[in-house]
N, C-alpha and C. Protein backbone atom coordinates (compact mmCIF):
# COMPACT_ATOMS: atom_id res chain seq x y z
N UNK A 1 -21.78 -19.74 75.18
CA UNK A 1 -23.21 -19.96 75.26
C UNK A 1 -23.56 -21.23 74.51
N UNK A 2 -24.68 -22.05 74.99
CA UNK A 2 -24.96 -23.18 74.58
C UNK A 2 -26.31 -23.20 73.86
N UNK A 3 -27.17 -23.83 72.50
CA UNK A 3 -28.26 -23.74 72.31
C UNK A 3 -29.03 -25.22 72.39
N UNK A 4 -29.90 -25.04 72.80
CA UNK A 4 -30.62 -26.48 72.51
C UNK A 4 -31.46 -26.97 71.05
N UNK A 5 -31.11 -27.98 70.39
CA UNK A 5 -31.83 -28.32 69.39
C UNK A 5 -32.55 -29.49 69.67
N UNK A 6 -33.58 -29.44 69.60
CA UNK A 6 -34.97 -30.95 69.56
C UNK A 6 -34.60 -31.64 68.44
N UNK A 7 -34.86 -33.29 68.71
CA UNK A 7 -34.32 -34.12 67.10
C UNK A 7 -34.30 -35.21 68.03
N UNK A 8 -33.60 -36.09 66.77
CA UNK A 8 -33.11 -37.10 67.51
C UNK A 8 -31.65 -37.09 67.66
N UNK A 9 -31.21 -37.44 68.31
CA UNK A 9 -31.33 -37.30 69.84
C UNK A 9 -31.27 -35.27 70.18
N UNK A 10 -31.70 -35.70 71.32
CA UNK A 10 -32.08 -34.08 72.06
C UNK A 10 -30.65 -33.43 72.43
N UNK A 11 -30.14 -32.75 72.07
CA UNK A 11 -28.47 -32.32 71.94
C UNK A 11 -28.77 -30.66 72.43
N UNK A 12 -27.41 -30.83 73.34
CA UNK A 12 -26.96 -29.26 73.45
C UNK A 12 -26.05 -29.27 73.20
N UNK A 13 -25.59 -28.21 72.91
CA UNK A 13 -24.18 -27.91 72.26
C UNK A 13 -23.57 -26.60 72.19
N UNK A 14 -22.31 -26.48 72.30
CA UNK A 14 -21.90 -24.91 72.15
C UNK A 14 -22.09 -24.14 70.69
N UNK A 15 -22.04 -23.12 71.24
CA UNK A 15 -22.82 -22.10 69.37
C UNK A 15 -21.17 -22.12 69.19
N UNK A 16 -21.45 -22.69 67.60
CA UNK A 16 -19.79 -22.55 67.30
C UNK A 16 -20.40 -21.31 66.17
N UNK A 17 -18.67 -20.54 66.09
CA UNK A 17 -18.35 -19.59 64.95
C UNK A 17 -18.76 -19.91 63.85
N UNK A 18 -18.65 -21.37 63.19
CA UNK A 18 -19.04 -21.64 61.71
C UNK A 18 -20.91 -21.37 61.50
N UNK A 19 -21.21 -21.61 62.95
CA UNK A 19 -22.84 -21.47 63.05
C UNK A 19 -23.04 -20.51 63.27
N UNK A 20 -22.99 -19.40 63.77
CA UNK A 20 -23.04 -18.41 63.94
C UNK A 20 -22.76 -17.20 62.70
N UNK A 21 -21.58 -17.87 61.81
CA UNK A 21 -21.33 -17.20 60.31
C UNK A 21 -22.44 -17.56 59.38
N UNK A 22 -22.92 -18.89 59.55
CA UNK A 22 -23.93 -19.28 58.81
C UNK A 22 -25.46 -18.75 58.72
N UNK A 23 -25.38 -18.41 60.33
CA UNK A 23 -27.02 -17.92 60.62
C UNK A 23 -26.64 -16.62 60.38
N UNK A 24 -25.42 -15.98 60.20
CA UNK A 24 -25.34 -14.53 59.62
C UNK A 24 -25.79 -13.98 57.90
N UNK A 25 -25.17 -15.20 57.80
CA UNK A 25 -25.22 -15.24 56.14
C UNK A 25 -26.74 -15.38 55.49
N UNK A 26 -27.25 -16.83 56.52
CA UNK A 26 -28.53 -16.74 55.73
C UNK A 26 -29.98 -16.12 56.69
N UNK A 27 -29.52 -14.87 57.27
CA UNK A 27 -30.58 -14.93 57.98
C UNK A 27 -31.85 -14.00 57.37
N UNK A 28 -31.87 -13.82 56.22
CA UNK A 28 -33.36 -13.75 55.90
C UNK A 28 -34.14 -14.68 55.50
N UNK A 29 -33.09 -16.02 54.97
CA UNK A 29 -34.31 -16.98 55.37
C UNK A 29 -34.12 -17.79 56.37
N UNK A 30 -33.78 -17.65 57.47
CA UNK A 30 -34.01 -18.43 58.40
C UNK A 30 -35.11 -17.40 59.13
N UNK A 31 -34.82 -15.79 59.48
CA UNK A 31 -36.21 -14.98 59.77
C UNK A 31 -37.42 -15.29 59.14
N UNK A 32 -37.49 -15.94 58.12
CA UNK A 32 -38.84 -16.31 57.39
C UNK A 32 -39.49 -17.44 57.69
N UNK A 33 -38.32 -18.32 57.49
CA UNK A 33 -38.92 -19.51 58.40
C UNK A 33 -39.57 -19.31 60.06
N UNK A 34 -38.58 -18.42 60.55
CA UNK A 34 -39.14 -17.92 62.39
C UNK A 34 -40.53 -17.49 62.18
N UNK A 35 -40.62 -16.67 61.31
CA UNK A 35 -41.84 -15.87 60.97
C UNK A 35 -43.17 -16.65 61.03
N UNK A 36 -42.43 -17.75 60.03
CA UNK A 36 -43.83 -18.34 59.50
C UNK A 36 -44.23 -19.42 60.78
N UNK A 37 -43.31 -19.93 61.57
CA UNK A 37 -43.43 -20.33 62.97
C UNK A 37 -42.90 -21.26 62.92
N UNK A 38 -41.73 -21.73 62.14
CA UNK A 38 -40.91 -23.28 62.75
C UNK A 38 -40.13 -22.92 63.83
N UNK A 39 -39.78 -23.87 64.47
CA UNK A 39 -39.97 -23.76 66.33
C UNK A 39 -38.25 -23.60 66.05
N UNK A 40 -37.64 -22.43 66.75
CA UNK A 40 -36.00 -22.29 66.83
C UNK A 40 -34.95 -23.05 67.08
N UNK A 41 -36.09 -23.99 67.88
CA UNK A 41 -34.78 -25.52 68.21
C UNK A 41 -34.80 -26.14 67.44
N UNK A 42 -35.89 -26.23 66.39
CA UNK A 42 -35.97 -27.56 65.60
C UNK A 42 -34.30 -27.69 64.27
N UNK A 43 -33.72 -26.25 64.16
CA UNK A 43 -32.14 -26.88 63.58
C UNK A 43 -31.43 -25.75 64.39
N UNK A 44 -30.09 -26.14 64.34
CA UNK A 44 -29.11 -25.42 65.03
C UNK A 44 -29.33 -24.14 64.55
N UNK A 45 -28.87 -23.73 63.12
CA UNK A 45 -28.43 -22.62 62.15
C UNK A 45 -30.34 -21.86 63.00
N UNK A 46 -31.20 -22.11 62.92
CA UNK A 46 -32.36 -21.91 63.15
C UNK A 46 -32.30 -21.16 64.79
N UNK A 47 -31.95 -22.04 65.60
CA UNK A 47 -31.42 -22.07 66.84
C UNK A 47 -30.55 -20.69 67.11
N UNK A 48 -29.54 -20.33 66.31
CA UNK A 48 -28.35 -19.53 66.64
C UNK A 48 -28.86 -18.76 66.23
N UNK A 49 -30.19 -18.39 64.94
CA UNK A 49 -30.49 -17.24 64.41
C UNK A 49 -31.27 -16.45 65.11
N UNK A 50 -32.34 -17.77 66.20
CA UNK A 50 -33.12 -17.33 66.70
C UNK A 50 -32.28 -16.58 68.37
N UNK A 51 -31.61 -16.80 68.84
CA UNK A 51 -30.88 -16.09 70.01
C UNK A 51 -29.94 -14.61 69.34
N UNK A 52 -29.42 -14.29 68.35
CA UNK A 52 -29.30 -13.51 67.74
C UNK A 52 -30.30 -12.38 67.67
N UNK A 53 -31.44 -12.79 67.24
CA UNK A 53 -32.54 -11.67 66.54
C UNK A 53 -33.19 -11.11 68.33
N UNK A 54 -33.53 -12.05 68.67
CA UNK A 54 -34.10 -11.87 70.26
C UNK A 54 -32.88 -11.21 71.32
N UNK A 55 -31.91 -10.33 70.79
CA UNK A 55 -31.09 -9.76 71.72
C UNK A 55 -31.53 -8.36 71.75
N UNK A 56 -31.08 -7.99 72.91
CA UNK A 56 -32.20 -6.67 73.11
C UNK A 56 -31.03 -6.19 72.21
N UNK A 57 -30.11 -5.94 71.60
CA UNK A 57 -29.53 -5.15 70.71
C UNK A 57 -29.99 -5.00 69.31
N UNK A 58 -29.97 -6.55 69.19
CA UNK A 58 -30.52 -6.79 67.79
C UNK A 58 -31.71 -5.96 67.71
N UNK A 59 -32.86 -6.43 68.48
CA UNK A 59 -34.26 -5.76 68.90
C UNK A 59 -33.70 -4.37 68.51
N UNK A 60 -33.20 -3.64 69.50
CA UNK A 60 -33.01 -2.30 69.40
C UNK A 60 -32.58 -1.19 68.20
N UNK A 61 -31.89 -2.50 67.05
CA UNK A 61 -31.46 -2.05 65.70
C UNK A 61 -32.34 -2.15 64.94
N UNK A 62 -33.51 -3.27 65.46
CA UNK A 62 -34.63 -3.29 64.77
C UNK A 62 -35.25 -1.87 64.77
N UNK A 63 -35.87 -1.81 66.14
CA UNK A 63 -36.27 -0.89 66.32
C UNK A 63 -36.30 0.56 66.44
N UNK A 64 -34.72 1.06 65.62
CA UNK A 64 -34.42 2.22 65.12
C UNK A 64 -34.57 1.96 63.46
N UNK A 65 -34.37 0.98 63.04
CA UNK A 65 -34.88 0.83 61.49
C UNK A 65 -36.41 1.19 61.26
N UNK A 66 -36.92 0.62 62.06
CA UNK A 66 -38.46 1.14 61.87
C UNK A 66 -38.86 2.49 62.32
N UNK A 67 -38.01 3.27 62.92
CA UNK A 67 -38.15 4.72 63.57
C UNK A 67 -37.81 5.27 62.07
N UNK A 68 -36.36 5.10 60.97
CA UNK A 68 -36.21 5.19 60.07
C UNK A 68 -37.41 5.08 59.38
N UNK A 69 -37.79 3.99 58.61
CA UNK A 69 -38.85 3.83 57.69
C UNK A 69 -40.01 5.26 58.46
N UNK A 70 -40.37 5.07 59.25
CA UNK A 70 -41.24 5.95 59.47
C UNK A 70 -41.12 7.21 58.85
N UNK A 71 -40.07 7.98 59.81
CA UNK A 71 -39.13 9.18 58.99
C UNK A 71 -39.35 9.40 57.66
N UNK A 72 -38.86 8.00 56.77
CA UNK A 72 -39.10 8.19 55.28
C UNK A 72 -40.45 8.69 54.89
N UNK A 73 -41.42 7.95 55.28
CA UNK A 73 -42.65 8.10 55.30
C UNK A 73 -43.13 9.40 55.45
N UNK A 74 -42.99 9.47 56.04
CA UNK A 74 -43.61 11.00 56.21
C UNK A 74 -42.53 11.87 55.12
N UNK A 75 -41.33 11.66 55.24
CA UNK A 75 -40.45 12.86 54.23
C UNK A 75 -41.46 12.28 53.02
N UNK A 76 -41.84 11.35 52.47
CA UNK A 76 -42.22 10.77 51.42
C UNK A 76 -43.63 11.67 51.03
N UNK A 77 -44.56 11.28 52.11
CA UNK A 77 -45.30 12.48 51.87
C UNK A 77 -45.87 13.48 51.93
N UNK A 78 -44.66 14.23 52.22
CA UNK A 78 -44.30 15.72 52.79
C UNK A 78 -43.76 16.32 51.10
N UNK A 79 -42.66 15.55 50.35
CA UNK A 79 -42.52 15.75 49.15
C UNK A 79 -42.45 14.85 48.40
N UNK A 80 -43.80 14.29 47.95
CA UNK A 80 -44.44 13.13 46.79
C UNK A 80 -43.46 13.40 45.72
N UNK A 81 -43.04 14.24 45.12
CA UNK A 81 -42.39 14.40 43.74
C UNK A 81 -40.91 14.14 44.00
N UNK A 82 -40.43 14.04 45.24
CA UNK A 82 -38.84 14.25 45.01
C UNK A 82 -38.53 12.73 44.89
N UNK A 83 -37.81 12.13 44.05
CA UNK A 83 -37.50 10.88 43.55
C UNK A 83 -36.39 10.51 44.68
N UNK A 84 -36.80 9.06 44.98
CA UNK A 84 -35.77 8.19 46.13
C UNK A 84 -34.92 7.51 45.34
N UNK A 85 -33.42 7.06 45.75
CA UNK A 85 -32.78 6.06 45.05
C UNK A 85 -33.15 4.38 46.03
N UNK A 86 -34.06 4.47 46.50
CA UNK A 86 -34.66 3.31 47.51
C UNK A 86 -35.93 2.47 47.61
N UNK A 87 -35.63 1.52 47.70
CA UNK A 87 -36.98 0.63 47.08
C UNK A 87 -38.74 1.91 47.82
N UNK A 88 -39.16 2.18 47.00
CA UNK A 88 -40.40 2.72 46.98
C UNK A 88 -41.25 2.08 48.42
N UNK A 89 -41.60 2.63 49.30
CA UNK A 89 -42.39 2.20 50.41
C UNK A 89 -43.48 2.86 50.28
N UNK A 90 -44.90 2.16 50.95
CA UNK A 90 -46.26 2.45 50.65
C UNK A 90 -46.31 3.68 51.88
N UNK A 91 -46.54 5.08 51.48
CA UNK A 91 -45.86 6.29 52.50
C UNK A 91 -47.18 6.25 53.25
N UNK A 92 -48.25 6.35 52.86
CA UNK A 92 -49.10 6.50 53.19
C UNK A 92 -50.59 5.43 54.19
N UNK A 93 -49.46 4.00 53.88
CA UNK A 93 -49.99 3.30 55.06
C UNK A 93 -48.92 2.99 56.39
N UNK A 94 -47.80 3.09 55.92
CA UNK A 94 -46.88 3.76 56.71
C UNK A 94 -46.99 4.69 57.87
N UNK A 95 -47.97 5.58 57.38
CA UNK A 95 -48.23 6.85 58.12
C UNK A 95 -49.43 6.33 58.91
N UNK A 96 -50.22 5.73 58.50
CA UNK A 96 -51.28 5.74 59.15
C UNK A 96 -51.47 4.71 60.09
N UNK A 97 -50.38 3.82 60.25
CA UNK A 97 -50.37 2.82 61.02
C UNK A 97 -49.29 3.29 62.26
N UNK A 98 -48.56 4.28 61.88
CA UNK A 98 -47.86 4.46 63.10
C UNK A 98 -47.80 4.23 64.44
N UNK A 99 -49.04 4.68 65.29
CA UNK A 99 -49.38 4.09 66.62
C UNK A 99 -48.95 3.02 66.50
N UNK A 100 -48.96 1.42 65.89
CA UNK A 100 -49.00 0.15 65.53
C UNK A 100 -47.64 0.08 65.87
N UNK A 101 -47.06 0.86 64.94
CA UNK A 101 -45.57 0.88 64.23
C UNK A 101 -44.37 1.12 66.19
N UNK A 102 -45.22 2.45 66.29
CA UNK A 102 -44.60 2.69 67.94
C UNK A 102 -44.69 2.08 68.71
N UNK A 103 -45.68 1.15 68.61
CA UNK A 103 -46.18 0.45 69.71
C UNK A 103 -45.48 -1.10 69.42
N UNK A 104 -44.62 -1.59 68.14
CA UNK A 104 -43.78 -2.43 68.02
C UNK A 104 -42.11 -2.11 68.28
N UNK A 105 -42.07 -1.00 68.18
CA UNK A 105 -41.24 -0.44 68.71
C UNK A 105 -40.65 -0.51 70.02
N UNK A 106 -41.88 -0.05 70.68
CA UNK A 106 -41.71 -0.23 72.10
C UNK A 106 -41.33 -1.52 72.67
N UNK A 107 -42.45 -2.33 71.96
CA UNK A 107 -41.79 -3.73 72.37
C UNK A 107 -40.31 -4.05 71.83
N UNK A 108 -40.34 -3.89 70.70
CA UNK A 108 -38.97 -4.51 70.70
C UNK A 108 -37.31 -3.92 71.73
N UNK A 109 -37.88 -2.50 71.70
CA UNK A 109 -36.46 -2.12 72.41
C UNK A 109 -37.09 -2.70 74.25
N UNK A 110 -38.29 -3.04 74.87
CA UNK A 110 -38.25 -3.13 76.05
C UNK A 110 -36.78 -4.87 76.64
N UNK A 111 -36.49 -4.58 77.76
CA UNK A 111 -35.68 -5.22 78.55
C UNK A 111 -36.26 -5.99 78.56
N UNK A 112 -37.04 -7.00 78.23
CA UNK A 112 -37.90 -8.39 78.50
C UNK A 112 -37.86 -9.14 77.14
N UNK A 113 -37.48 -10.62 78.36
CA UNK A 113 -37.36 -11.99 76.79
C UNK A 113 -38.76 -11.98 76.30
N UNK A 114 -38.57 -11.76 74.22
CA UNK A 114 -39.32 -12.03 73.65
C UNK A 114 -39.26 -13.47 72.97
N UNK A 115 -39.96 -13.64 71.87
CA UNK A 115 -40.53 -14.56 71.31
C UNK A 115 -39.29 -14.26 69.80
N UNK A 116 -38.89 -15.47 69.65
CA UNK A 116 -38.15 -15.33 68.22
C UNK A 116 -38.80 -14.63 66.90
N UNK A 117 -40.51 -15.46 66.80
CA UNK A 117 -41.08 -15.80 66.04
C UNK A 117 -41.67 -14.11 66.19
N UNK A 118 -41.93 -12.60 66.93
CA UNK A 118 -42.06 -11.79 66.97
C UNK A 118 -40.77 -10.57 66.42
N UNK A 119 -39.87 -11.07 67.02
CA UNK A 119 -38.37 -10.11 66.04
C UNK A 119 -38.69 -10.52 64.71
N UNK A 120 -38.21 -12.04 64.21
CA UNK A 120 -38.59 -12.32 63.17
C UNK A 120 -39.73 -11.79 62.21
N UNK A 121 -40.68 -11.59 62.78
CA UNK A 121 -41.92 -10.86 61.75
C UNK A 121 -41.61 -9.48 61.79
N UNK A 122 -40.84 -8.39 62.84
CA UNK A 122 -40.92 -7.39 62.65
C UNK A 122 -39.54 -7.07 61.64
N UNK A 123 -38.84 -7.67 61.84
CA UNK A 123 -37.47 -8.12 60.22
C UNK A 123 -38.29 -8.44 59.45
N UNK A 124 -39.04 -9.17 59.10
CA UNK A 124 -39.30 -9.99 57.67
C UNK A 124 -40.22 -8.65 57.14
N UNK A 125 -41.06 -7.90 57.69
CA UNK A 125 -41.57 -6.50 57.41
C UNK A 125 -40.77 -6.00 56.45
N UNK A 126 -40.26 -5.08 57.38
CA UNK A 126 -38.90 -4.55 57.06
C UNK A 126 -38.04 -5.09 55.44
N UNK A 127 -37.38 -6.18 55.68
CA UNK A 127 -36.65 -6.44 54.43
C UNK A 127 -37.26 -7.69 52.92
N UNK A 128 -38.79 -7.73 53.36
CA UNK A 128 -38.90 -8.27 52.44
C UNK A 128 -39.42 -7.19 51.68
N UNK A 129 -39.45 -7.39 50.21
CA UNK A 129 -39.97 -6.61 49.19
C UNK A 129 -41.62 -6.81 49.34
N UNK A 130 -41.52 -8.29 49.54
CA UNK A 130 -42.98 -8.26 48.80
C UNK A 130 -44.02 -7.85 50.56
N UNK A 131 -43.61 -7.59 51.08
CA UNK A 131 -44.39 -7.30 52.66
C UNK A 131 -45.31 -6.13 52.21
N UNK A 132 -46.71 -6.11 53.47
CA UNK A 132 -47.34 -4.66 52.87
C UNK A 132 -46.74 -2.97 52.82
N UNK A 133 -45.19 -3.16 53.83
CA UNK A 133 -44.68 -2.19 54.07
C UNK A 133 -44.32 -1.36 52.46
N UNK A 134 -44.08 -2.56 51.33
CA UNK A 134 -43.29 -2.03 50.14
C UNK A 134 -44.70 -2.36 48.99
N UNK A 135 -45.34 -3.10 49.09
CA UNK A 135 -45.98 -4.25 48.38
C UNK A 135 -47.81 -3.71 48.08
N UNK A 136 -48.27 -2.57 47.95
CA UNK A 136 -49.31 -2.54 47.89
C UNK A 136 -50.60 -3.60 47.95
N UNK A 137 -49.82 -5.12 46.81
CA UNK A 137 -50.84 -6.02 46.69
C UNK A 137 -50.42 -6.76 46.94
N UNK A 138 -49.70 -7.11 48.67
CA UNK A 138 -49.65 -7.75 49.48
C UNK A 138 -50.71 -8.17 50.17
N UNK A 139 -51.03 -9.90 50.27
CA UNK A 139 -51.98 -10.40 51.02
C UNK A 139 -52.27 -10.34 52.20
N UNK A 140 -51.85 -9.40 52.74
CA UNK A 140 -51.82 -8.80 53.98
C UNK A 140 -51.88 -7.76 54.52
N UNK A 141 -52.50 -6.87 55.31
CA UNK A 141 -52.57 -5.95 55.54
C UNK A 141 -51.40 -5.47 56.50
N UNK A 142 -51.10 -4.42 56.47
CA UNK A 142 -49.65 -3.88 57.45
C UNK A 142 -50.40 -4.03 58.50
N UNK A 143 -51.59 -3.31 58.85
CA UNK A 143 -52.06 -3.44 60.08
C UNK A 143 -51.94 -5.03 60.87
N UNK A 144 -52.99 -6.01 59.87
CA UNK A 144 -52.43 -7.89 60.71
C UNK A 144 -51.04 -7.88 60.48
N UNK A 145 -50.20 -7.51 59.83
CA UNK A 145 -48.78 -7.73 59.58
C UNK A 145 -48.39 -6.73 61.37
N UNK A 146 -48.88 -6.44 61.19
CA UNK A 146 -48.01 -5.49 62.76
C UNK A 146 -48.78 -5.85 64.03
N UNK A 147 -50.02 -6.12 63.89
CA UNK A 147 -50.89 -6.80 65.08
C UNK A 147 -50.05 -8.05 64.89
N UNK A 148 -49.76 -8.83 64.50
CA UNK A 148 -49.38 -10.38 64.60
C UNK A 148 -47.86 -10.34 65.18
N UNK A 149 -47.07 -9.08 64.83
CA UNK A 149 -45.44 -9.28 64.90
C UNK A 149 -45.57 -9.02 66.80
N UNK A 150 -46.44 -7.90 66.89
CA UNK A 150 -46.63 -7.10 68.08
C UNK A 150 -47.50 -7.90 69.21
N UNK A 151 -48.13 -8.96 68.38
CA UNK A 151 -48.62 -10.07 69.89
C UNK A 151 -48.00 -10.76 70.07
N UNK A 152 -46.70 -11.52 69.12
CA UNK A 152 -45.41 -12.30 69.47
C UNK A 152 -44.96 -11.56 70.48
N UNK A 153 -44.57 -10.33 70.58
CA UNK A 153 -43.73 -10.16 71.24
C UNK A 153 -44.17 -9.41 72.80
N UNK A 154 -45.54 -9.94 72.64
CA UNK A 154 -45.61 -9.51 74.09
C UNK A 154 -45.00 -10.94 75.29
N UNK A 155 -44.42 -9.68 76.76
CA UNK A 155 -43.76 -10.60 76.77
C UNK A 155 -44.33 -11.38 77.62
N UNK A 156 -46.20 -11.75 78.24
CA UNK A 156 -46.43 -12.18 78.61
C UNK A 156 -46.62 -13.72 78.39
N UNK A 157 -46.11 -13.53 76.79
CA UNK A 157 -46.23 -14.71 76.26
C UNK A 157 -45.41 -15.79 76.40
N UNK A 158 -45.84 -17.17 76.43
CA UNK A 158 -44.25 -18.40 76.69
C UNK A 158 -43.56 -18.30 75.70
N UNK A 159 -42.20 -18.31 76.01
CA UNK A 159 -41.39 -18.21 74.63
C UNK A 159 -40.70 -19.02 74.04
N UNK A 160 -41.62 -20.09 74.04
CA UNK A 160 -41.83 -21.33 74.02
C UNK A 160 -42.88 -22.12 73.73
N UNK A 161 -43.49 -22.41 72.10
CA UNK A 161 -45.05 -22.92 72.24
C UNK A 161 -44.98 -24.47 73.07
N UNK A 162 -46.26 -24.63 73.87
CA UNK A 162 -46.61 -25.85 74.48
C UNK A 162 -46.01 -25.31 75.69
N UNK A 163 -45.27 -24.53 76.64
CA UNK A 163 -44.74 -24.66 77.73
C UNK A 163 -45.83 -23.81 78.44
């Protein structure tokens, strides 16, 4: 498989192994960068991370992690007192956003090309600490945090800005 990177000069090239180890290694911040919206072609490592996250597999691992968190959620507050060995999640907006939560879900496991910059936000959820998922006084609400991941990835969208 080949990715395209924008630059100078406009290059395609085959995804080599060393790139591919690399976008393994650093891919929570290259998901952050996707997140925050630098365009997937603009570097290779960027490029390889972004065809990675957008595989309906990947998607689909996403989207049993968040079936997980849910789960927790509710065990969480079903029994408030029983102590986790796991970073503390906010159980209770968790719970109440669910529809949101299913409804990113859905997208991510559906058969249709998404948007990098939509996997990416529904990962960066997920494994950042400071997100509203873990983060009470996060500048963000889970709800825009899940409306924003969940309009990336509709797939009516170009997956591609400007095209």
């Amino acid at each position: 498989m080949s990715i395209l990177v924008f630059g100078d000069p406009l290059v395609i090239r085959p995804r080599r192994l060393m790139d591919r180890v690399l976008a393994r290694a650093f891919g929570a911040s290259l998901d952050s960068e996707l997140a925050a919206g630098r365009a997937p072609e603009s570097t290779v490592l960027r490029a390889v991370r972004a065809v990675d996250i957008v595989s309906l597999r990947s998607r689909q691992t996403l989207a049993r992690n968040w079936d997980h968190l849910l789960r927790v959620a509710h065990h969480a507050q079903a029994s408030p007192r029983t102590p986790t060995r796991t970073l503390p999640v906010c159980a209770d907006r968790i719970a109440g956003a669910e529809p949101a939560i299913r409804e990113l879900m859905a997208r991510l496991s559906a058969p249709l090309p998404v948007r990098a910059r939509g996997a990416a936000l529904a990962s960066v959820l997920l494994t950042d600490a400071t997100s509203p998922v873990y983060n009470r006084n996060s500048r963000v609400t889970l709800a825009d945090a899940l409306a924003a991941a969940i309009s990336e990835l509709d797939p009516a969208r170009p997956l591609i800005d400007g095209a």
